[in-house]
Protein backbone atom coordinates (compact mmCIF):
# COMPACT_ATOMS: atom_id res chain seq x y z
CA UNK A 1 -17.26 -34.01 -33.26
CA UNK A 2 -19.26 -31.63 -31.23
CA UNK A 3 -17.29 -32.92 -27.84
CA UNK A 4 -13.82 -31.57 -29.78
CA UNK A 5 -15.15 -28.41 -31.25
CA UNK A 6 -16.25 -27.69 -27.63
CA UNK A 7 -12.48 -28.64 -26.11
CA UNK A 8 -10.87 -26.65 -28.70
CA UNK A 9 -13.04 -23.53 -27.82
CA UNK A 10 -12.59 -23.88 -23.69
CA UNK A 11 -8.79 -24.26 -24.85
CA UNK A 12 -8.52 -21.11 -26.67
CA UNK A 13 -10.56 -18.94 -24.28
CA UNK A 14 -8.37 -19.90 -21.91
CA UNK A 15 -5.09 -18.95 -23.72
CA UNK A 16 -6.87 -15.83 -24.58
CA UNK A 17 -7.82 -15.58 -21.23
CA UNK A 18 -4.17 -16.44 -19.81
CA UNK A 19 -2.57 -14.01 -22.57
CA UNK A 20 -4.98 -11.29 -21.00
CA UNK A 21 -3.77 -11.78 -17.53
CA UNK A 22 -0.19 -11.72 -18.77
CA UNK A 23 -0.83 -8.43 -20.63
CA UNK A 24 -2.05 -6.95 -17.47
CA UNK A 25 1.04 -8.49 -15.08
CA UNK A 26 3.06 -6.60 -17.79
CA UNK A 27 0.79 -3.63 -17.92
CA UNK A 28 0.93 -3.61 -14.03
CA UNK A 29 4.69 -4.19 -14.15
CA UNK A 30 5.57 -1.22 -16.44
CA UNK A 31 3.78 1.37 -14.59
CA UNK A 32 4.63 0.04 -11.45
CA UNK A 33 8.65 0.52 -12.98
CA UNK A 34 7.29 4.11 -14.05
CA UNK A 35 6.02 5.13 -10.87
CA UNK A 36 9.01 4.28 -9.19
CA UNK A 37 11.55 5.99 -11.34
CA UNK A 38 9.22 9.00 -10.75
CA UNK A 39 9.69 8.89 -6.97
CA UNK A 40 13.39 8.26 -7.23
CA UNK A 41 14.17 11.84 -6.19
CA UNK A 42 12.51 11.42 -2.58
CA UNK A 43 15.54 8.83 -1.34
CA UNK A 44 16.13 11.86 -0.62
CA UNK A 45 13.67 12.79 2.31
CA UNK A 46 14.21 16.88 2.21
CA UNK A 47 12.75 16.67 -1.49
CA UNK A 48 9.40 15.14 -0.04
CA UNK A 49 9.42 18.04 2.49
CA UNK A 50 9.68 20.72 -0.16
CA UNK A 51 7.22 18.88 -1.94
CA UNK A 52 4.76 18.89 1.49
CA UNK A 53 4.84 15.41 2.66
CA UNK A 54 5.45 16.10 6.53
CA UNK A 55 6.64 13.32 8.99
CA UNK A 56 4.39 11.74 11.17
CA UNK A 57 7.80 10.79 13.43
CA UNK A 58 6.99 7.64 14.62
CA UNK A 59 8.15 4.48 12.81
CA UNK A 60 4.88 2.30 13.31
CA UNK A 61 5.53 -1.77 13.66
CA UNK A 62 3.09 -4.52 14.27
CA UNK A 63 3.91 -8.23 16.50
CA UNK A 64 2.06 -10.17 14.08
CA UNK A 65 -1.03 -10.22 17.00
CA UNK A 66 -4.71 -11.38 15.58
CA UNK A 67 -7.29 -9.23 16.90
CA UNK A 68 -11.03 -10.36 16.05
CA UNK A 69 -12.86 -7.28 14.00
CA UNK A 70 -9.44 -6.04 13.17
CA UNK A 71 -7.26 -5.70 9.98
CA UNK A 72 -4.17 -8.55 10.14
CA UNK A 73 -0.92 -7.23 9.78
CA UNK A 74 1.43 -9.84 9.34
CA UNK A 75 5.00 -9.29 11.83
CA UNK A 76 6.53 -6.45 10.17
CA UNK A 77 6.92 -3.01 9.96
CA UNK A 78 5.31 -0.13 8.12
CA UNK A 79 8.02 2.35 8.62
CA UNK A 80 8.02 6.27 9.22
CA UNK A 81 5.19 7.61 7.11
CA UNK A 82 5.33 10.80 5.13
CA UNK A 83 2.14 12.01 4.39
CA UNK A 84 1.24 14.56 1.51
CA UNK A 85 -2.24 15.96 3.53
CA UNK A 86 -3.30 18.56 0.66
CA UNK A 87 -3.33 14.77 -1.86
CA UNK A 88 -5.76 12.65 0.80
CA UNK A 89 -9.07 12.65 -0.24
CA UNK A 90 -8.48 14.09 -3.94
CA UNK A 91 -8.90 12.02 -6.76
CA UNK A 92 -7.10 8.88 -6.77
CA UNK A 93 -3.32 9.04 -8.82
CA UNK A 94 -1.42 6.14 -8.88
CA UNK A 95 1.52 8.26 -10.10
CA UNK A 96 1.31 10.27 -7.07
CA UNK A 97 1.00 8.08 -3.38
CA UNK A 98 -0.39 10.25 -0.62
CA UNK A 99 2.49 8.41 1.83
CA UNK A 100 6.44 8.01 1.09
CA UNK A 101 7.64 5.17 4.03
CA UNK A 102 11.12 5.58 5.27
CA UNK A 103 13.03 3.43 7.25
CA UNK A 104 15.36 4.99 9.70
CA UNK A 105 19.00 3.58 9.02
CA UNK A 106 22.30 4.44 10.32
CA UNK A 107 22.65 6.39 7.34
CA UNK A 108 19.42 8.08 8.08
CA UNK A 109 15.99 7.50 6.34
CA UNK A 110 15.73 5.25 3.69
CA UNK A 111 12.94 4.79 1.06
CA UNK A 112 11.50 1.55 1.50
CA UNK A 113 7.46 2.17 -0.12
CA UNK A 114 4.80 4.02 -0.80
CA UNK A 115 1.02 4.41 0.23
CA UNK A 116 -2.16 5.41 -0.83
CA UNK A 117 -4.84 6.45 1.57
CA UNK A 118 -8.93 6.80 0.48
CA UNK A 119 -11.13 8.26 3.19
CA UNK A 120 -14.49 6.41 3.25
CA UNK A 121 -16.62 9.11 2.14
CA UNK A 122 -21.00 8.07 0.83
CA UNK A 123 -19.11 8.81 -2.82
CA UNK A 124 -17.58 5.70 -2.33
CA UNK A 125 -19.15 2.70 -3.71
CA UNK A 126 -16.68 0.05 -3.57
CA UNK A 127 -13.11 -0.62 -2.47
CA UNK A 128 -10.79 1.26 -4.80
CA UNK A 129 -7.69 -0.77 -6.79
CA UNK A 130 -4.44 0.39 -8.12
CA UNK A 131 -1.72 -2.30 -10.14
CA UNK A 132 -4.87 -4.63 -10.18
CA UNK A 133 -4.86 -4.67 -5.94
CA UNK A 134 -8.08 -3.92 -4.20
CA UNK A 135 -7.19 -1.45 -1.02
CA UNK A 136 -7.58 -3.02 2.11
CA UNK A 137 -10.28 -1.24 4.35
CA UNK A 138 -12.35 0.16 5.36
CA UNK A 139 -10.47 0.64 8.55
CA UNK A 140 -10.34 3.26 11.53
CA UNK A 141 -7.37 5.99 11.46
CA UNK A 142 -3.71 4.53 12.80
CA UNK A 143 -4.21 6.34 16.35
CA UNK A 144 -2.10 7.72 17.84
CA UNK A 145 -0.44 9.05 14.54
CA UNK A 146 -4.25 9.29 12.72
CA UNK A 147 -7.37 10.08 14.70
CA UNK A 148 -9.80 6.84 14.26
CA UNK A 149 -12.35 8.86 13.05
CA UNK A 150 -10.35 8.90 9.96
CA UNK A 151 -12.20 6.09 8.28
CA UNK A 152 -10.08 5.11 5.28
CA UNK A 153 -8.81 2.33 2.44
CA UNK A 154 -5.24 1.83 1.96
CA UNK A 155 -2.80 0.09 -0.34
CA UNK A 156 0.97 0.07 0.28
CA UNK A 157 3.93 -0.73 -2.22
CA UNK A 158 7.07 -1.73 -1.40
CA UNK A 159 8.64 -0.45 -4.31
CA UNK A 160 12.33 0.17 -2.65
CA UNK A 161 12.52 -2.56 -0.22
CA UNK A 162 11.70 -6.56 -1.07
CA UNK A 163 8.84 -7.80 1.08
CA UNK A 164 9.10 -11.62 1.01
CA UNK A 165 5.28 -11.24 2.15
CA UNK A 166 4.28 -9.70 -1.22
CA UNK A 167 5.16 -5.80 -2.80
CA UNK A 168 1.28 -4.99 -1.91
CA UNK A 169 1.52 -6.74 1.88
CA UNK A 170 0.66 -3.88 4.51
CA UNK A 171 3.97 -4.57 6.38
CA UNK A 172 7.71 -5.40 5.58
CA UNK A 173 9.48 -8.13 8.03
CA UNK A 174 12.74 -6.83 6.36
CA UNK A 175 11.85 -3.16 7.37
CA UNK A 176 12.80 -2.53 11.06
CA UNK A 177 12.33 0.08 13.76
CA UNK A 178 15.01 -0.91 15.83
CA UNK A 179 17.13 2.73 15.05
CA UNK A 180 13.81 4.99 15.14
CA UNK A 181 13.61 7.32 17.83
CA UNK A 182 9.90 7.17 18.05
CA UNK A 183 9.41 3.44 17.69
CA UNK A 184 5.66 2.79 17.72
CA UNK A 185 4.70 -0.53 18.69
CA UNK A 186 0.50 -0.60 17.22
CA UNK A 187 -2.41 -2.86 17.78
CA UNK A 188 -4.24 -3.64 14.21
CA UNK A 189 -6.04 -1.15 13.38
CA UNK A 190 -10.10 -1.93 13.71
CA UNK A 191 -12.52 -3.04 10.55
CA UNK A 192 -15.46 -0.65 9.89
CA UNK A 193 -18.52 -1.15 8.12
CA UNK A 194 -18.82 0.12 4.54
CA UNK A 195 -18.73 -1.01 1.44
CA UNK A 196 -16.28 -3.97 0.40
């Protein structure tokens, strides 16, 4: 009797255990939904300059190449980055992304995702998370476009463009560079010590 008492209680922690995972999915799913019909109005890419997220110009791309010590970026791009400099190093908001991405288009720029960027700072403890993703980092700045003294987590959403790699992969195969006038062909960007 004791065998089936103990079955029937691994059984229903792990329903209850599947239901919570579900609930978060969901959770994870709504807000994810919410923070993208907030963003809506920067398709438009002169309403994230009013709103002070200034062009770094260069549409950054990786070749897929494994560098020992170094993040891995699958073959992909990560677009022309937008970054909101008064947001970086203020408290984390996952309604607000410190980075709109943009793909250049004939049309012009398109949104394609969003990013959030934590500096490594002795405050920090532990990797941050947003949607239930742990930030990838810590990692040196993106020279050219951010000194690599800038020491920093990130976690990217591809909320306007599918990524067959994943929403919260670091690059977009789909996302190309091809009609940027500053295409920017980067090495992965080096690991650094700190907390994981």
């Amino acid at each position: 009797m004791t065998h089936k008492y103990s079955l029937a209680a691994i059984a229903i922690v792990l329903a209850m255990t599947g239901a919570a995972t579900a609930r978060a999915e969901d959770a994870n799913k709504a807000d994810l939904e919410a923070l993208k019909k907030s963003l809506a109005k920067y398709e438009d890419y002169t309403a994230a300059l009013r709103d002070l997220y200034l062009s770094t110009v260069g549409c950054v791309y990786y070749s897929g190449e494994k560098i020992a010590g170094a993040m891995d970026y699958p073959k992909g791009a990560m677009g022309i980055h937008f970054v909101n400099v008064p947001s970086v190093g203020q408290k984390l908001d996952p309604m607000k992304p410190n980075v709109l991405i943009y793909e250049p288009t004939k049309k012009g720029l398109k949104l394609v995702g969003v990013e959030w960027l934590v500096p490594l700072t002795p405050d920090v403890k532990e990797a941050p998370s947003l949607f239930g993703q742990k930030f990838m980092g810590p990692m040196e700045g993106h020279y050219p476009l951010i000194p690599k003294e800038f020491v920093h987590y990130d976690l990217h959403a591809w909320l306007f463009s599918d990524n067959p790699n994943g929403m919260f992969s670091p690059t977009n195969p789909k996302v190309k560079c091809s009609k940027a006038e500053f295409p920017m062909l980067e090495k992965p960007t080096m690991m650094m010590p700190g907390p994981m």
